[in-house]
Protein backbone atom coordinates (compact mmCIF):
# COMPACT_ATOMS: atom_id res chain seq x y z
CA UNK A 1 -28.36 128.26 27.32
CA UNK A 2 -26.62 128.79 30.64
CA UNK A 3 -30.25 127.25 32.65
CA UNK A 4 -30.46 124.54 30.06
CA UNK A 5 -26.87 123.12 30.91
CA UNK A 6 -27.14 123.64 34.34
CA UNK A 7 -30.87 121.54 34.15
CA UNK A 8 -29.13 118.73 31.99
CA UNK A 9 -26.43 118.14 34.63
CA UNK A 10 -29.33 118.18 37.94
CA UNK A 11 -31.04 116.02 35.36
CA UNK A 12 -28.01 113.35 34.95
CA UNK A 13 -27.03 113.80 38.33
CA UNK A 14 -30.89 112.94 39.67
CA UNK A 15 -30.70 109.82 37.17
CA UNK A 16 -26.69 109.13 38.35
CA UNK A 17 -28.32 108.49 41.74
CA UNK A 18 -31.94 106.77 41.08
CA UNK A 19 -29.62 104.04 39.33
CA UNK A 20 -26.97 103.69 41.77
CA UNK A 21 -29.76 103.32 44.83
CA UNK A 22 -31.72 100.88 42.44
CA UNK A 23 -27.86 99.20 42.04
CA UNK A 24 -27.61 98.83 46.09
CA UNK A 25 -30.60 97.47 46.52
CA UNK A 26 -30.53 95.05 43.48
CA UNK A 27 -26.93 94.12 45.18
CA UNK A 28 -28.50 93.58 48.40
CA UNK A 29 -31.06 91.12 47.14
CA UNK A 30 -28.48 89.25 45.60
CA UNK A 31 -26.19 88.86 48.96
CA UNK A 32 -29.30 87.78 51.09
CA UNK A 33 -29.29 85.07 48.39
CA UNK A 34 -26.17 83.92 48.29
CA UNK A 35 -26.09 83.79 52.00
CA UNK A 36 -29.05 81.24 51.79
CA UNK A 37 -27.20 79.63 49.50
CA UNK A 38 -24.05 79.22 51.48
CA UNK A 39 -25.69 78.01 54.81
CA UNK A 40 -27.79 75.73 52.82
CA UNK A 41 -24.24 74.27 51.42
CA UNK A 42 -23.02 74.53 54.76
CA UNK A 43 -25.45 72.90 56.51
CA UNK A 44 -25.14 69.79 53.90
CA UNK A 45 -21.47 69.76 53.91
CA UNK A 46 -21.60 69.41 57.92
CA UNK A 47 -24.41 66.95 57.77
CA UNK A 48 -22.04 65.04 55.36
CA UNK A 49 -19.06 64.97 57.64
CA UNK A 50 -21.22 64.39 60.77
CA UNK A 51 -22.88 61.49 58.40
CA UNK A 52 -18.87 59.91 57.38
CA UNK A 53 -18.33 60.14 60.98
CA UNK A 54 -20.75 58.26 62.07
CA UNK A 55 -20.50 55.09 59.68
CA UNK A 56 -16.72 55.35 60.54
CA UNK A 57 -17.44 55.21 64.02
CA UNK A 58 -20.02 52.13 62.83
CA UNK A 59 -17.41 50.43 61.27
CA UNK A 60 -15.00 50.45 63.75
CA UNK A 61 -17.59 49.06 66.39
CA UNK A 62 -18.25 46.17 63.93
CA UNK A 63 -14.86 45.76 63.02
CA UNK A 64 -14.23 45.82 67.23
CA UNK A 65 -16.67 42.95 67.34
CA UNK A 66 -15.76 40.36 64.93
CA UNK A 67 -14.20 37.48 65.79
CA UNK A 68 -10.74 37.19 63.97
CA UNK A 69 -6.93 37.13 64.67
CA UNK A 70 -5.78 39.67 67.14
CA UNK A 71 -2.08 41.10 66.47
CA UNK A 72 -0.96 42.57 69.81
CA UNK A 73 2.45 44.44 69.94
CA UNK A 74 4.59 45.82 72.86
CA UNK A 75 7.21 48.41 71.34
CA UNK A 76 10.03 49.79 73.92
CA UNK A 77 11.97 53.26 72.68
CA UNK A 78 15.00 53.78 74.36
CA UNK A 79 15.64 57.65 73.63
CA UNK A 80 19.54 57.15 75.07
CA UNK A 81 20.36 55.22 72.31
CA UNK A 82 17.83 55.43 69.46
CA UNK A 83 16.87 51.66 69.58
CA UNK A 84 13.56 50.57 69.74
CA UNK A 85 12.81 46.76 70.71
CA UNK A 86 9.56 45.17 70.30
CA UNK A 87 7.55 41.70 71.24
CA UNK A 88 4.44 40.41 69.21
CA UNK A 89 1.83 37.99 70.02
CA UNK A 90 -1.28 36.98 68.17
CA UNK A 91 -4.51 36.22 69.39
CA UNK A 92 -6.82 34.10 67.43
CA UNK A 93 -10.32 34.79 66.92
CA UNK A 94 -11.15 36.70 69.58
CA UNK A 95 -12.71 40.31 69.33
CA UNK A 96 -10.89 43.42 68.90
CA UNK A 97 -13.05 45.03 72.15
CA UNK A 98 -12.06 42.01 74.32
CA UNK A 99 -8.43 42.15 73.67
CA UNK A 100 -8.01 45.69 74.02
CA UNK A 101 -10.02 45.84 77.48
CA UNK A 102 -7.83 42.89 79.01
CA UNK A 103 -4.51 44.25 77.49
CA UNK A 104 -5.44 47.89 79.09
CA UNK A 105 -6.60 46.06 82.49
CA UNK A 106 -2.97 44.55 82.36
CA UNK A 107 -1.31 47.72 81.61
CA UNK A 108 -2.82 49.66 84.24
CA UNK A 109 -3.07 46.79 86.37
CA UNK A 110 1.26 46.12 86.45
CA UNK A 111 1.46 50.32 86.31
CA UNK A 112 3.78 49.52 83.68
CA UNK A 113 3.43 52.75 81.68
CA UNK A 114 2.69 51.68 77.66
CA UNK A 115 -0.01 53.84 75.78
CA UNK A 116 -2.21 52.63 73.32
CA UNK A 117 -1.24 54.20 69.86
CA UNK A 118 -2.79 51.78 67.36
CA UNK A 119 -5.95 49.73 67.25
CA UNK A 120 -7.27 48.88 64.08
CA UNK A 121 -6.99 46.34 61.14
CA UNK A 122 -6.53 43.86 63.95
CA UNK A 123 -3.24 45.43 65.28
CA UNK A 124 -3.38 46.35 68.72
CA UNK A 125 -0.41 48.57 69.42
CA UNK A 126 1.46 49.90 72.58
CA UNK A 127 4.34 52.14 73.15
CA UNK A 128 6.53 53.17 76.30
CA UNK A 129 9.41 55.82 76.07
CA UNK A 130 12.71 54.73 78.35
CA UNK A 131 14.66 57.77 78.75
CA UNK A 132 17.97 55.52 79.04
CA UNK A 133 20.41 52.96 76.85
CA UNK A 134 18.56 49.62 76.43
CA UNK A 135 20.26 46.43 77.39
CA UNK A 136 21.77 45.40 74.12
CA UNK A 137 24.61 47.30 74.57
CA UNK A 138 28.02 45.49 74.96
CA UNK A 139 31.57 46.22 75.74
CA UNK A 140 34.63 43.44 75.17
CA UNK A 141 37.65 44.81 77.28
CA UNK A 142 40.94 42.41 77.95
CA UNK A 143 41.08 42.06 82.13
CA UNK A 144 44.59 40.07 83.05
CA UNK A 145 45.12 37.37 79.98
CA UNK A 146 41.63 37.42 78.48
CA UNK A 147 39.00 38.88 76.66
CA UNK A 148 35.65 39.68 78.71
CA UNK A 149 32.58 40.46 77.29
CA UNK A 150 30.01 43.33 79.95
CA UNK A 151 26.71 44.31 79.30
CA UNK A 152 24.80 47.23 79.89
CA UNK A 153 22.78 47.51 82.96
CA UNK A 154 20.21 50.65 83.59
CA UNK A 155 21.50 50.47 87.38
CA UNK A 156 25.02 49.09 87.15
CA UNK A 157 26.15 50.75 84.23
CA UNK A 158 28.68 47.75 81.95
CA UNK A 159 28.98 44.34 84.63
CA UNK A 160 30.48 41.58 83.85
CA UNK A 161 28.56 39.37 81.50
CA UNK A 162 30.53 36.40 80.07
CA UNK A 163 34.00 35.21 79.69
CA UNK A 164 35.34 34.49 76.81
CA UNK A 165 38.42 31.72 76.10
CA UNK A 166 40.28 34.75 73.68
CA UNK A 167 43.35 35.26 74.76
CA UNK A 168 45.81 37.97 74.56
CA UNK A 169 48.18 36.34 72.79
CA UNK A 170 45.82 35.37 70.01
CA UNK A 171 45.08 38.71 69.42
CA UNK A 172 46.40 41.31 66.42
CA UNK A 173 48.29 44.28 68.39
CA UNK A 174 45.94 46.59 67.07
CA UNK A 175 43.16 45.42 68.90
CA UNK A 176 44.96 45.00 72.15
CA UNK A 177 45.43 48.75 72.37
CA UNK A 178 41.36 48.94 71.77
CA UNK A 179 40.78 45.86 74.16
CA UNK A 180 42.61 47.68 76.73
CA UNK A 181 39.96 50.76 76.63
CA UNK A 182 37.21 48.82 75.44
CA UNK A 183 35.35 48.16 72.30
CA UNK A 184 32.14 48.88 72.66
CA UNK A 185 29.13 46.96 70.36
CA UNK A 186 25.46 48.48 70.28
CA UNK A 187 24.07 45.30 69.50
CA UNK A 188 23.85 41.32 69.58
CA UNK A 189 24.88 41.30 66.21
CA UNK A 190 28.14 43.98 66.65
CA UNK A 191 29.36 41.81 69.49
CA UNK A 192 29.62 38.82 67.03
CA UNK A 193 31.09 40.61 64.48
CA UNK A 194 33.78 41.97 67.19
CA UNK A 195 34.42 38.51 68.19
CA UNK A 196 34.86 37.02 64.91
CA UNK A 197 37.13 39.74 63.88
CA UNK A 198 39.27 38.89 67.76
CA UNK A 199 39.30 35.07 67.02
CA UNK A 200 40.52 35.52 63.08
């Protein structure tokens, strides 16, 4: 009884293994497969982006080509104040190709420092960063009897930009006191409001 038990066991043991080898290899098989498999998707999902690339590249040649209206715009960032000016122009019916290489050939031409960030849909788009205040920056300060009105200047700092016909006398004491120190107005629109609010 002892031998039989002992030959069972060898016997499931010996079968344990055959079907576990058989389980490898069958698992193999299956992974060289798949492997196929995934290059083959592979390989078409590249050829797909390769083939989106190249009609969007297509498109923007033909798009660069065609004769229509041309938007070109000049943005200025001044990064010691946060404002940001810009000036437009539109070109009509020319290409997008020749209005790009002639607004590049200006750029580098005048060295004056804009990058191209945009250039499509008919915008053509340049930037330059100013790492000072831009010139809309105003300051009304009473000098003597009246009220005068400086402007920012990149090498001056505030000179003297206009006099106005306020005089102290017209004005509420309150604002004297900030007249005397200076009101300062960050843009066009500020300084009108300030003067308004001086002449009421």
């Amino acid at each position: 009884m002892y031998e039989t038990r002992k030959n069972y066991q060898v016997f499931v043991t010996i079968v344990m293994l055959v079907l576990l080898t058989i389980g490898v290899f069958i698992g193999m098989k299956f992974s060289k497969d798949d492997e196929g498999i995934n290059e083959d998707y592979s390989y078409a999902v590249s050829n797909k982006e390769v083939e989106m690339y190249e009609e969007d590249e297509n498109r923007k040649e033909l798009e660069e080509e065609e004769e229509k209206d041309i938007e070109v715009i000049y943005v200025d960032i001044y990064d010691g104040c946060n404002h940001a000016s810009e000036s437009r122009s539109l070109e009509y019916g020319a290409t997008l190709s020749e209005v790009k290489k002639r607004e590049l050939e200006k750029i580098e031409r005048e060295k004056s420092g804009y990058k191209l960030v945009k250039d499509t849909d008919g915008i053509l788009m340049f930037e330059k960063k100013h790492n000072e205040k831009c010139e809309n920056h105003y300051l009304l300060k009473l000098d003597g009897d009246i009220v005068i009105i400086y402007r920012w200047s990149n090498e001056d700092g505030y000179i003297k930009y206009q006099e106005t016909d306020i005089d102290k006398e017209i004005v509420r004491p309150d604002l004297k006191e900030q007249l005397v120190r200076g009101i300062e107005a960050e843009t066009l629109e500020q300084l009108y409001m300030f003067l308004e609010d001086l002449e009421s």
